[in-house]
N, C-alpha and C. Protein backbone atom coordinates (compact mmCIF):
# COMPACT_ATOMS: atom_id res chain seq x y z
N UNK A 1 -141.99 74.57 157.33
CA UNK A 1 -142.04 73.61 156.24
C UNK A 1 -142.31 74.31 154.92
N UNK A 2 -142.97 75.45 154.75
CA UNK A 2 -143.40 76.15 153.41
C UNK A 2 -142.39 76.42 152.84
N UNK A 3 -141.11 77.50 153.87
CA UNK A 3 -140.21 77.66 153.65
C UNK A 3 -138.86 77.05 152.72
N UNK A 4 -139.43 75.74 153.95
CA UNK A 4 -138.12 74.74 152.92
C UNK A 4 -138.78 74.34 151.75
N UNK A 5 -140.01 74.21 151.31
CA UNK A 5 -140.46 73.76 149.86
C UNK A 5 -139.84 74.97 149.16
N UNK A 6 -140.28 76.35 149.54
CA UNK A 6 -140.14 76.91 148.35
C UNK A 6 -138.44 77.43 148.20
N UNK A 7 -137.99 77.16 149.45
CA UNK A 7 -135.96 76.98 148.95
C UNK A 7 -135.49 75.81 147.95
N UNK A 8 -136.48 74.56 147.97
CA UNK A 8 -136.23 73.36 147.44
C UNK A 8 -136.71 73.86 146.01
N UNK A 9 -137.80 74.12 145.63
CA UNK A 9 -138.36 74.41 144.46
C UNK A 9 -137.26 75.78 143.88
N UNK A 10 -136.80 76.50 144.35
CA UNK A 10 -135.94 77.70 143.90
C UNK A 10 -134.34 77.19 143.36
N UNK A 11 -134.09 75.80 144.38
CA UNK A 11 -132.91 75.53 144.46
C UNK A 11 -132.79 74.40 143.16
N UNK A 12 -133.98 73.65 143.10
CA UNK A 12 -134.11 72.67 142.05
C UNK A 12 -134.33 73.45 140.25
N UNK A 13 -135.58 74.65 140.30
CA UNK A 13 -135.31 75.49 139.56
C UNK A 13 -133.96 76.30 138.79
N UNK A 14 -132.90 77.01 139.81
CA UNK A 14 -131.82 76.65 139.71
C UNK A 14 -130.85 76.40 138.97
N UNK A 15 -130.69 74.99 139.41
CA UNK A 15 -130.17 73.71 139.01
C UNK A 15 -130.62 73.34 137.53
N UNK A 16 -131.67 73.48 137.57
CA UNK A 16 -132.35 72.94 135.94
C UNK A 16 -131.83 74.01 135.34
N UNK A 17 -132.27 75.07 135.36
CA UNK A 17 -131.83 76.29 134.49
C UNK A 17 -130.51 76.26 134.11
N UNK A 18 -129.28 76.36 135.33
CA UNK A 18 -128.07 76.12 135.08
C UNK A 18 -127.49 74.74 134.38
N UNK A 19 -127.84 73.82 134.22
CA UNK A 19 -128.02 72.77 133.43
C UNK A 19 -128.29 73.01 132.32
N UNK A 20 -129.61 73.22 131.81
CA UNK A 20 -129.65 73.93 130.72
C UNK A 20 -128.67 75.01 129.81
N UNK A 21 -127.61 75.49 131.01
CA UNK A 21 -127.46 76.38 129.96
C UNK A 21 -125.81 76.03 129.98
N UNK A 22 -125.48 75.69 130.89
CA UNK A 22 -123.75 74.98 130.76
C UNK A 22 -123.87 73.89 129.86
N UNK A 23 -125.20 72.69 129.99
CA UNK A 23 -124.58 71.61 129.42
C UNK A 23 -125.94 71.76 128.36
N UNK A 24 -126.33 72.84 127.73
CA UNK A 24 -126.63 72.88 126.43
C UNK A 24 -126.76 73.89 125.28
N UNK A 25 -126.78 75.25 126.20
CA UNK A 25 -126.96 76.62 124.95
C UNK A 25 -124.94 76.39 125.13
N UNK A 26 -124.66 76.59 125.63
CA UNK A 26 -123.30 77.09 126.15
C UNK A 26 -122.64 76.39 124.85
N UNK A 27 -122.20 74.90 125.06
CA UNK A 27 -121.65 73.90 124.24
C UNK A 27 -122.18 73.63 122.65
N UNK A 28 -123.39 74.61 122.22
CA UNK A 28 -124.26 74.11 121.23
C UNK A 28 -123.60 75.60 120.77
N UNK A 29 -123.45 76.96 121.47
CA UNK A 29 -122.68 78.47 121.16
C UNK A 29 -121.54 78.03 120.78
N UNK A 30 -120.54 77.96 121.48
CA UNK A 30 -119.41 77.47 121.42
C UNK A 30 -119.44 76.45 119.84
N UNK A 31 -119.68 75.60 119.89
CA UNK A 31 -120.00 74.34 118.21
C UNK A 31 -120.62 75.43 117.41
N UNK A 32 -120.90 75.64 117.65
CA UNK A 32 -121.38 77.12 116.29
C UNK A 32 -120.63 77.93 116.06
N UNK A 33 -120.28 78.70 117.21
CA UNK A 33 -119.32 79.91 116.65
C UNK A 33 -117.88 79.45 115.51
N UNK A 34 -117.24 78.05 116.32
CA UNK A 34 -115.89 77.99 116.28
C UNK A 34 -116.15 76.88 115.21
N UNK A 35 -117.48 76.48 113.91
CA UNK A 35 -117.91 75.97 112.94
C UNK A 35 -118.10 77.04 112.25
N UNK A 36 -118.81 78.19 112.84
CA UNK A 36 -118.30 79.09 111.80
C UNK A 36 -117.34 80.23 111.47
N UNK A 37 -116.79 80.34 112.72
CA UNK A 37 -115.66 81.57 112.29
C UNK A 37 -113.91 80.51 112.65
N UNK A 38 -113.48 79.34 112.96
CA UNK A 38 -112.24 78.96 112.90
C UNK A 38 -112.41 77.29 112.72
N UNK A 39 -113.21 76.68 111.30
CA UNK A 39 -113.90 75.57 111.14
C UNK A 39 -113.06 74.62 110.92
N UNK A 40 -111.36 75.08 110.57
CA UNK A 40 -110.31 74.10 110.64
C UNK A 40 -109.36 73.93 112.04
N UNK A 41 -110.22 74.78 112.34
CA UNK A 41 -109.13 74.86 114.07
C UNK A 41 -109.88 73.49 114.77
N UNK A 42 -111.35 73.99 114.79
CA UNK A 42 -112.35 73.85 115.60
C UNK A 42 -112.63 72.24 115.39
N UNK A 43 -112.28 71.91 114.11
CA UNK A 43 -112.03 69.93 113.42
C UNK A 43 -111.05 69.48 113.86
N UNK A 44 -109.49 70.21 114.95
CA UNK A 44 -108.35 69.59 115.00
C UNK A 44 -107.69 69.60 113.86
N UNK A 45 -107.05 70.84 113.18
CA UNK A 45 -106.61 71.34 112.14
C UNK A 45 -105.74 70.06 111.43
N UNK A 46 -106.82 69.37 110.68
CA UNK A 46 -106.48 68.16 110.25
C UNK A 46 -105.30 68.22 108.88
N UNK A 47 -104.22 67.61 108.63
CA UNK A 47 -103.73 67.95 107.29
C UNK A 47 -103.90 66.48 106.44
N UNK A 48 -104.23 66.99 105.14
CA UNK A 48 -104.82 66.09 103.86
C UNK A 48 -103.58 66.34 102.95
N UNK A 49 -103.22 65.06 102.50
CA UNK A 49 -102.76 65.29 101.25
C UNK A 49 -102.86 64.03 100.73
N UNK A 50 -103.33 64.32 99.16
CA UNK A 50 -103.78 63.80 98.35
C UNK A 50 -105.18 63.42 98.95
N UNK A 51 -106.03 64.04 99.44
CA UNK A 51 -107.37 63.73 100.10
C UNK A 51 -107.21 62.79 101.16
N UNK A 52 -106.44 61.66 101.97
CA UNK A 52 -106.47 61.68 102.89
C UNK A 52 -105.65 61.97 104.18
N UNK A 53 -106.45 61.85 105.02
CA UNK A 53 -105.67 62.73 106.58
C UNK A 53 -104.70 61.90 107.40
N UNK A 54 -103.59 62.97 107.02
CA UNK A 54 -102.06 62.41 107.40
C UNK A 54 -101.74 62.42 108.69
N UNK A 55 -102.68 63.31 109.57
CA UNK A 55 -101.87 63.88 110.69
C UNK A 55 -102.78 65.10 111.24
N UNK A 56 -102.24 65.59 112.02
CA UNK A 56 -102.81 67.21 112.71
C UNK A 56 -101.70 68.38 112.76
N UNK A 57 -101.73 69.33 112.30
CA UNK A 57 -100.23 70.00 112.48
C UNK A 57 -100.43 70.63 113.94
N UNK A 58 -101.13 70.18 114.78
CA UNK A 58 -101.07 70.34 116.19
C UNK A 58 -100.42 69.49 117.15
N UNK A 59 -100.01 68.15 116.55
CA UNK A 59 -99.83 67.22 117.27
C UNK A 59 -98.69 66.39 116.80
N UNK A 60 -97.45 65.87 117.39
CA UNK A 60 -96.46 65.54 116.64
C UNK A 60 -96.83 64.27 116.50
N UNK A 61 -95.68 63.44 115.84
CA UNK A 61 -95.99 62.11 115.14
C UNK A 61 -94.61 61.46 114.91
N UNK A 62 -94.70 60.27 115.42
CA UNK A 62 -93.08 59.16 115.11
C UNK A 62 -92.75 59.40 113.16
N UNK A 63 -91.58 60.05 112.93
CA UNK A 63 -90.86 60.02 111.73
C UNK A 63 -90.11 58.94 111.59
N UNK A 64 -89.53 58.24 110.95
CA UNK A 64 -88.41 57.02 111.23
C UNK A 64 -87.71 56.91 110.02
N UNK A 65 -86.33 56.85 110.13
CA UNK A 65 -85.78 56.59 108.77
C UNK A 65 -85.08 58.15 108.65
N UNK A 66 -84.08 57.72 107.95
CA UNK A 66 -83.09 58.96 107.59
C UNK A 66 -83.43 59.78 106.42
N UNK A 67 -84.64 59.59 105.90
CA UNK A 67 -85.64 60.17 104.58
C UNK A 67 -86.11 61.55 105.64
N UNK A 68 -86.13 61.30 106.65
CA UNK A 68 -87.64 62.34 106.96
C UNK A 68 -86.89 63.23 108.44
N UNK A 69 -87.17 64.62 108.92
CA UNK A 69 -86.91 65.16 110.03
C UNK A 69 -87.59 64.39 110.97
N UNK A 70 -86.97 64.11 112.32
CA UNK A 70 -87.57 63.63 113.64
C UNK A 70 -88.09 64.60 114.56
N UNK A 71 -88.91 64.20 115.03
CA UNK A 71 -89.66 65.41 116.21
C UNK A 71 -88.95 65.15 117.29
N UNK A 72 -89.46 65.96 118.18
CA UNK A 72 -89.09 65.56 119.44
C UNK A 72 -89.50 64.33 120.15
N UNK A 73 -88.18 64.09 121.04
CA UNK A 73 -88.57 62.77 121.82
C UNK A 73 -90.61 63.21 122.63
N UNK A 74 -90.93 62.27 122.60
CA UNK A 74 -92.18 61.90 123.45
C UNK A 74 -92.70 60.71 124.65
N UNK A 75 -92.72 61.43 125.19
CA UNK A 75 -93.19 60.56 126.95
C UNK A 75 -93.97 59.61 126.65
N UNK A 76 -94.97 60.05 126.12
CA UNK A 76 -96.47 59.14 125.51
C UNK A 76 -96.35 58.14 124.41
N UNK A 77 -95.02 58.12 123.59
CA UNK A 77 -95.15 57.41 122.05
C UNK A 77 -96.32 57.69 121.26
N UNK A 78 -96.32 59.45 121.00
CA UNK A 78 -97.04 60.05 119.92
C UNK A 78 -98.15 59.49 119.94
N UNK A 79 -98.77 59.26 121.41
CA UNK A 79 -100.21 58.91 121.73
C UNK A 79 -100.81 60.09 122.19
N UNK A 80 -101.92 60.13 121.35
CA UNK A 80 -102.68 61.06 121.99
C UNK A 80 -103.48 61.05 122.99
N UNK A 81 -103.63 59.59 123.12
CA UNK A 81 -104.10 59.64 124.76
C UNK A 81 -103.72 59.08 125.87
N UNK A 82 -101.92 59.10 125.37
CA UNK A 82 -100.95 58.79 126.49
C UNK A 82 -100.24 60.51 126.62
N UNK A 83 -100.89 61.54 126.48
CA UNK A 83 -100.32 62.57 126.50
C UNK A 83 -99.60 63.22 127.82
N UNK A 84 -98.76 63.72 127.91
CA UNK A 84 -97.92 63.41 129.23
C UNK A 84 -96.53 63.85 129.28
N UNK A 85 -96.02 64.39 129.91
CA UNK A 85 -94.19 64.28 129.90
C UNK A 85 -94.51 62.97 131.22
N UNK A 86 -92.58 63.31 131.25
CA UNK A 86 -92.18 62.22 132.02
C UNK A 86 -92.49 62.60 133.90
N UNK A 87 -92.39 63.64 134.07
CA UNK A 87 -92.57 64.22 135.27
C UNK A 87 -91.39 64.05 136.02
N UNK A 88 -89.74 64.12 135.56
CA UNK A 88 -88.93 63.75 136.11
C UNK A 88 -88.57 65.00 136.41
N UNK A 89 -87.89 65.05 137.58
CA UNK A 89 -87.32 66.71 137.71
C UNK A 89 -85.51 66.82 137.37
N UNK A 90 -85.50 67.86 137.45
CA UNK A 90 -83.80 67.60 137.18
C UNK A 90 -82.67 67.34 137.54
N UNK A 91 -83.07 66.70 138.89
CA UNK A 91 -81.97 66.11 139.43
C UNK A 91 -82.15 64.72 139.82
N UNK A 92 -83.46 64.16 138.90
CA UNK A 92 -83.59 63.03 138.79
C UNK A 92 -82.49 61.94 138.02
N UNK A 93 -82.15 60.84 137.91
CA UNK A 93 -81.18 60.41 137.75
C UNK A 93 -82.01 59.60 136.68
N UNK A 94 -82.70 59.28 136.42
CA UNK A 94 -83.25 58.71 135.30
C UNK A 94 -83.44 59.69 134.17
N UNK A 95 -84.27 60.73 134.66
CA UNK A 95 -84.24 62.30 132.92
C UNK A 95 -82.39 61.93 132.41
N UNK A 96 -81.67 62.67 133.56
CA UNK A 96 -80.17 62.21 132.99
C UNK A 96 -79.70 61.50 132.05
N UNK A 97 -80.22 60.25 132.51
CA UNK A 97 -79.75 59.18 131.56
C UNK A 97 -80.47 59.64 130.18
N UNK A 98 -81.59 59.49 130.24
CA UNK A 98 -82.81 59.47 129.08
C UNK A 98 -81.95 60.25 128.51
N UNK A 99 -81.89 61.54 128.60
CA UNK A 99 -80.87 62.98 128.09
C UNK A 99 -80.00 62.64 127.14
N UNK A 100 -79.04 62.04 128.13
CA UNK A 100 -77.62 61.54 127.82
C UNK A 100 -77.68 60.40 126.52
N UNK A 101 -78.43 59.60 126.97
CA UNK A 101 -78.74 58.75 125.71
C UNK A 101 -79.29 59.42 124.24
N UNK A 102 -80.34 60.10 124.91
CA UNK A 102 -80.83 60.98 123.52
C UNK A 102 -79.68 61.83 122.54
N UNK A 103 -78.91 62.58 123.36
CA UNK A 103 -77.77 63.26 122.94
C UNK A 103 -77.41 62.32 121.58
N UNK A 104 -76.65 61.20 122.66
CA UNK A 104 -75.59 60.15 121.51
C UNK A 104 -76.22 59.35 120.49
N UNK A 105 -77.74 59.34 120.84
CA UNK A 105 -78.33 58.77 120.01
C UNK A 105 -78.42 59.76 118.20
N UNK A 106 -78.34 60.94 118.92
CA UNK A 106 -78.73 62.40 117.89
C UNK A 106 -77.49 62.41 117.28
N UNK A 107 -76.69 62.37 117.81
CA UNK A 107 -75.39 62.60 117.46
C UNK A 107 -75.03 61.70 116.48
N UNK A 108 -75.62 60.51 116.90
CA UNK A 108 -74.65 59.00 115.83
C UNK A 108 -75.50 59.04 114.55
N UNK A 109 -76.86 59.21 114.42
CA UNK A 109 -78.06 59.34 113.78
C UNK A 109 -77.85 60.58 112.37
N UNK A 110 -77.42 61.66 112.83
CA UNK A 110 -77.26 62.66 112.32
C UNK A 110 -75.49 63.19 112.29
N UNK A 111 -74.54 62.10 112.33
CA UNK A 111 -73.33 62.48 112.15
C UNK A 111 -72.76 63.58 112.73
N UNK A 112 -72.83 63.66 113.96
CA UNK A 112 -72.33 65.21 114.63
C UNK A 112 -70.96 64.64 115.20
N UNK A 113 -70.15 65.32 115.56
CA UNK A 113 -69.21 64.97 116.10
C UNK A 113 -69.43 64.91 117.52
N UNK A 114 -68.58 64.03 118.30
CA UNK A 114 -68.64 64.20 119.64
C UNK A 114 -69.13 64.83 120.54
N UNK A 115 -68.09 66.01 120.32
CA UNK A 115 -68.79 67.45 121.28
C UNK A 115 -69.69 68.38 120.63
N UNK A 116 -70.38 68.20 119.66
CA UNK A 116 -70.87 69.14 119.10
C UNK A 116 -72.20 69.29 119.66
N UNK A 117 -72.95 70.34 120.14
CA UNK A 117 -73.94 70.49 120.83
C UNK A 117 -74.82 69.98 120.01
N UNK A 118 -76.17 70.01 121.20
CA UNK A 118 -77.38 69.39 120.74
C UNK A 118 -78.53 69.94 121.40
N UNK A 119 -79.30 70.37 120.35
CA UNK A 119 -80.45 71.24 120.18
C UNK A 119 -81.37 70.87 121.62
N UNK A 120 -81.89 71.54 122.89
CA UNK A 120 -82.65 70.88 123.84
C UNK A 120 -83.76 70.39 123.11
N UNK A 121 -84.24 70.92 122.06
CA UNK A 121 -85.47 69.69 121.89
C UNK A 121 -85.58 69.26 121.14
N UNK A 122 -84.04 68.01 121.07
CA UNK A 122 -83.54 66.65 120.51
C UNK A 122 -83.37 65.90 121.32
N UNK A 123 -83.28 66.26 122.68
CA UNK A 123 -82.73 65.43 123.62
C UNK A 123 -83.91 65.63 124.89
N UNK A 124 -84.87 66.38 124.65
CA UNK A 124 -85.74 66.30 125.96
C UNK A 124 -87.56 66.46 125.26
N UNK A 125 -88.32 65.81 126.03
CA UNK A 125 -89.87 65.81 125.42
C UNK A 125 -90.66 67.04 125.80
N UNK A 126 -91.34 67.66 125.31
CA UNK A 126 -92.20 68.42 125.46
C UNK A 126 -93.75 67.94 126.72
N UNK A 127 -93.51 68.68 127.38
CA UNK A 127 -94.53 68.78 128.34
C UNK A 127 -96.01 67.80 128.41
N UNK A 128 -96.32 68.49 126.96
CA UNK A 128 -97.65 66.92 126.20
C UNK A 128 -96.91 65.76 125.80
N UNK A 129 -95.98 66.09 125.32
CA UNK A 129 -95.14 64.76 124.57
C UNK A 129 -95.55 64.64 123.64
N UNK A 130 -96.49 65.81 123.06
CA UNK A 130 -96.96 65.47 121.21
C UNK A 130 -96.44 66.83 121.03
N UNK A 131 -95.60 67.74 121.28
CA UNK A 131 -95.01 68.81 120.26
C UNK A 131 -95.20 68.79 118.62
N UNK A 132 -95.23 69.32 117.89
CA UNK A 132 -95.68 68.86 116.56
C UNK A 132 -94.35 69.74 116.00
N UNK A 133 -93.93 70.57 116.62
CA UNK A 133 -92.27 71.12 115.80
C UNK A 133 -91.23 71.09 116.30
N UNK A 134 -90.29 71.24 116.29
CA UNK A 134 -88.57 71.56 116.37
C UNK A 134 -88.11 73.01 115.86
N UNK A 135 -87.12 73.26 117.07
CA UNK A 135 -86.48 74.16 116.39
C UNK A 135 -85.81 74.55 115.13
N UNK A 136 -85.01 75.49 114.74
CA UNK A 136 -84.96 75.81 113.47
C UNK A 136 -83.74 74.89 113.34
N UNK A 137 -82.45 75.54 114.66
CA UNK A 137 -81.57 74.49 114.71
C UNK A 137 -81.03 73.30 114.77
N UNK A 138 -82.44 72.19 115.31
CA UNK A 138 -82.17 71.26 115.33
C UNK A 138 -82.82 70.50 113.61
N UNK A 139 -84.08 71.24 113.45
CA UNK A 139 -83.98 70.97 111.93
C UNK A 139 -82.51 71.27 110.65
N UNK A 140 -81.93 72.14 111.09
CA UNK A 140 -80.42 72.39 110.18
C UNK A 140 -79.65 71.26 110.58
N UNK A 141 -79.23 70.99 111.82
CA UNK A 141 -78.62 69.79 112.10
C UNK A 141 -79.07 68.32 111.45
N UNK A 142 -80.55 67.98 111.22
CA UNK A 142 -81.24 66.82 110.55
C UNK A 142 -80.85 67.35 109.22
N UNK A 143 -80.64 68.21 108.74
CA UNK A 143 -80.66 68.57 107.19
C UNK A 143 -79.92 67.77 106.19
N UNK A 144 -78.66 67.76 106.67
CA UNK A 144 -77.15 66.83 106.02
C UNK A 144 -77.73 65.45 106.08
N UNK A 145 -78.39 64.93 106.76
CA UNK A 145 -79.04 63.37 106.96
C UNK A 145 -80.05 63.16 105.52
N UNK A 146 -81.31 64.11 106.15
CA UNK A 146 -81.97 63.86 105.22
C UNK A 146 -81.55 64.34 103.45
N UNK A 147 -81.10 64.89 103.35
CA UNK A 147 -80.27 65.51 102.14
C UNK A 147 -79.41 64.45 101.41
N UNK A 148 -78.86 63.69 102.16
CA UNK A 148 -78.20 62.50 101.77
C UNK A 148 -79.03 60.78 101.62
N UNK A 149 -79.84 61.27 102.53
CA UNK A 149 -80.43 59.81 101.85
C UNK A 149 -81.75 60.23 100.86
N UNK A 150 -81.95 61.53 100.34
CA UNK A 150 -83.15 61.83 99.46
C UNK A 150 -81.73 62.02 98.25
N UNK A 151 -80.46 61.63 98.64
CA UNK A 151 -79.85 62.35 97.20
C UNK A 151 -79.96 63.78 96.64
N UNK A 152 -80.04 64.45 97.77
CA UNK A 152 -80.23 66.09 97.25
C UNK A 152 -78.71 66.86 97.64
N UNK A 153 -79.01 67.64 97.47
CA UNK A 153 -78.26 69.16 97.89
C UNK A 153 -78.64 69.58 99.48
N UNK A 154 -77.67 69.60 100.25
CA UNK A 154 -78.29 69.83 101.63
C UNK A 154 -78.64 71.55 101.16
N UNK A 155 -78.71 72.33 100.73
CA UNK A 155 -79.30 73.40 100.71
C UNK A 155 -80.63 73.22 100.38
N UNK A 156 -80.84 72.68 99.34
CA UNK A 156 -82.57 72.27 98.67
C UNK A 156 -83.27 71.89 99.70
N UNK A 157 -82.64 71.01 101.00
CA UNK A 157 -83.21 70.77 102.06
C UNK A 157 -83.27 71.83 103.11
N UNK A 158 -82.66 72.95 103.07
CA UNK A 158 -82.67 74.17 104.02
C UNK A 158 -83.73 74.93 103.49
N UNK A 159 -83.63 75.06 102.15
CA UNK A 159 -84.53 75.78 101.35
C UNK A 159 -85.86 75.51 101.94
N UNK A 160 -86.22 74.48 101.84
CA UNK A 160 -87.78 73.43 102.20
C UNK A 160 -88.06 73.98 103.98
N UNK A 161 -86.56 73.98 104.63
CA UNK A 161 -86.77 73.96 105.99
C UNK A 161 -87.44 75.74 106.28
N UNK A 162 -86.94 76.52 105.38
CA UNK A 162 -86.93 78.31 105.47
C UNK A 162 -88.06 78.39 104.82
N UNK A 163 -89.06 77.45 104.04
CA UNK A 163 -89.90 77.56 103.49
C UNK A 163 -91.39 77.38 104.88
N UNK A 164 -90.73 76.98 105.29
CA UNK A 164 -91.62 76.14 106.73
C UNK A 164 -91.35 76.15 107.82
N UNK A 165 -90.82 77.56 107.74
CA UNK A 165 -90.47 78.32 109.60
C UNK A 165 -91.51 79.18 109.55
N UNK A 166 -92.35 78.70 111.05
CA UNK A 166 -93.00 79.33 111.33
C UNK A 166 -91.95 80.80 112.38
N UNK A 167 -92.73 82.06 112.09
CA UNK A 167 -92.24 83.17 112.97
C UNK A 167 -92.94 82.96 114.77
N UNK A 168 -92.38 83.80 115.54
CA UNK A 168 -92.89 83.72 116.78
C UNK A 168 -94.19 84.12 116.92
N UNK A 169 -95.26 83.57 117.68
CA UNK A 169 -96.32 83.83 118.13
C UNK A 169 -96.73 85.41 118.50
N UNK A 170 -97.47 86.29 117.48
CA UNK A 170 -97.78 87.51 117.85
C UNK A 170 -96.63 88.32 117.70
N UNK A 171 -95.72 87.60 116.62
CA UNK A 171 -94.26 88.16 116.47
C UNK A 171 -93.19 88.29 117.98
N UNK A 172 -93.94 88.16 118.91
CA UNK A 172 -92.96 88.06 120.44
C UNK A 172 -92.87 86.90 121.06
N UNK A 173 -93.72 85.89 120.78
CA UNK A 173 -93.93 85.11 121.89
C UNK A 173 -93.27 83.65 121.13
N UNK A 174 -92.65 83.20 121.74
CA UNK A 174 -91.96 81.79 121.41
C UNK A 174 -90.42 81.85 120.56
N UNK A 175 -90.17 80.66 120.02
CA UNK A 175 -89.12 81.13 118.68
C UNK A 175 -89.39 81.02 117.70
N UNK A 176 -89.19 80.84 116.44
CA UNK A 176 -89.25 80.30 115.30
C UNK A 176 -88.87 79.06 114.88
N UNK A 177 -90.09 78.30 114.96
CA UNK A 177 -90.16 76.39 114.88
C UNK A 177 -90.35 76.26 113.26
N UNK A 178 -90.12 75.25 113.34
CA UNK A 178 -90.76 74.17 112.34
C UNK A 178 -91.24 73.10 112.15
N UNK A 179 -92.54 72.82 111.81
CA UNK A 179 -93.48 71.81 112.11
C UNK A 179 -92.90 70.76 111.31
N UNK A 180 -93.04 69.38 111.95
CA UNK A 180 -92.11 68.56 111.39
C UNK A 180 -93.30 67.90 110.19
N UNK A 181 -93.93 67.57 110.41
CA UNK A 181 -95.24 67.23 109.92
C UNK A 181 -95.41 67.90 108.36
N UNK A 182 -95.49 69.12 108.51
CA UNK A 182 -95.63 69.83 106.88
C UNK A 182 -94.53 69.97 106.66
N UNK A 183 -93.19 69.95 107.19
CA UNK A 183 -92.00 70.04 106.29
C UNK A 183 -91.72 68.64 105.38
N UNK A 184 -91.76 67.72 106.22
CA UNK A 184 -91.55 66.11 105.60
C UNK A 184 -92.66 65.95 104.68
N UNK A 185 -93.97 66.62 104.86
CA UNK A 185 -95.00 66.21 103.23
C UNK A 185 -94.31 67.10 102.74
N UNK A 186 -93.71 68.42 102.68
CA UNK A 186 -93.33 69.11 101.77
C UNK A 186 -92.03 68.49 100.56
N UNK A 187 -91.17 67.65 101.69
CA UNK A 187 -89.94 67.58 101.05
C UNK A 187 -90.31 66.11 99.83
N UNK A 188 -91.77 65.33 100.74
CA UNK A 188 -92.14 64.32 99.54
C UNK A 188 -92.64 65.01 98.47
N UNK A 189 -93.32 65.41 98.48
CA UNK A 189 -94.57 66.68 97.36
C UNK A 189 -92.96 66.90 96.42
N UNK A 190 -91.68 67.58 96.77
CA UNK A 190 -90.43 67.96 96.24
C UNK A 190 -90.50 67.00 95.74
N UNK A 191 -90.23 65.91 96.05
CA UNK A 191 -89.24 64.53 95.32
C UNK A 191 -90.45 64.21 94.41
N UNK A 192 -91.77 64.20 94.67
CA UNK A 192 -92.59 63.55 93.32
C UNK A 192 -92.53 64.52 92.42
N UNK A 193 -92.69 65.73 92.59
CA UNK A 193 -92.86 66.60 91.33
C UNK A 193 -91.88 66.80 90.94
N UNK A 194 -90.47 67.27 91.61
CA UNK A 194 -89.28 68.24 91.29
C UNK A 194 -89.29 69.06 91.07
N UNK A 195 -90.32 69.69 92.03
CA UNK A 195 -90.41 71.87 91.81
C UNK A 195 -89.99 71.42 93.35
């Protein structure tokens, strides 16, 4: 019987200690460090303009209207706490459709011709279903759209787009996106000022 008290008292000891330190130095380190050395990461790298918060450039967001670039389709409807793909695999007969629809939908939306290809992520959701960019190509393809209903120069709108390509991750890793989010405040910020 001594035995098991003092396994119980060692084991409960322990327990408290490890408690202590997962669910309070640990999480209280962590809120400190990443408050003070990455304090806009660490807030959900919030974006402001004109002082209030538009968005996250981490997280995509429904665009609508032929004024503005579209993100990628999303599983969730740009919920953040419907975050999610669809979980369809590819020889599911429903992704297909979804696909197929997305295509013609891109196509009629953005004036492409028939056969003219279409960017995969115009026509399929990202894994979270909140992607926050697009490729470079499928932003050039939105370009002629938005260019025409802002009344611009589709170059002035490429310009904006080359202004707001991000490079690959660590220079190797990924492609070169563009966040849909700071390109569309960018191209408003354009139209109010005219720089």
């Amino acid at each position: 019987m001594q035995t098991f008290l003092k396994e119980l008292r060692s084991a409960l000891a322990m327990t408290v200690a490890l408690g202590v330190i997962v669910c309070g130095v640990y999480p209280i380190l962590v809120y400190t460090m990443g408050q003070a050395f990455f304090p806009g990461k660490a807030n959900g790298s919030i974006i402001y303009h004109n002082g209030t918060a538009v968005g996250s450039s981490l997280l995509g967001q429904a665009f609508n209207g032929p004024r503005y670039f579209h993100p990628r389709p999303s599983a969730g409807g740009y919920d953040g706490t419907a975050s999610g793909g669809t979980n369809l695999g590819p020889t599911s007969k429903d992704l297909i459709e979804k696909v197929q629809e997305r295509v013609e939908r891109y196509r009629e939306t953005n004036s492409l011709a028939a056969g003219e290809l279409v960017p995969a992520d115009a026509a399929t959701a990202s894994a979270s279903g909140l992607d926050p960019h697009i490729s470079v190509e499928n932003a050039i393809l939105q370009a002629p759209r938005v260019a025409k209903a802002r009344g611009w120069d589709t170059n002035g709108v490429i310009a904006v787009i080359q202004q707001h390509t991000e490079g690959r991750t660590l220079g190797l890793l990924g492609e070169p996106r563009v966040n849909v989010l700071l390109v569309n405040l960018a191209l408003d910020e354009k139209e109010k000022t005219g720089k």
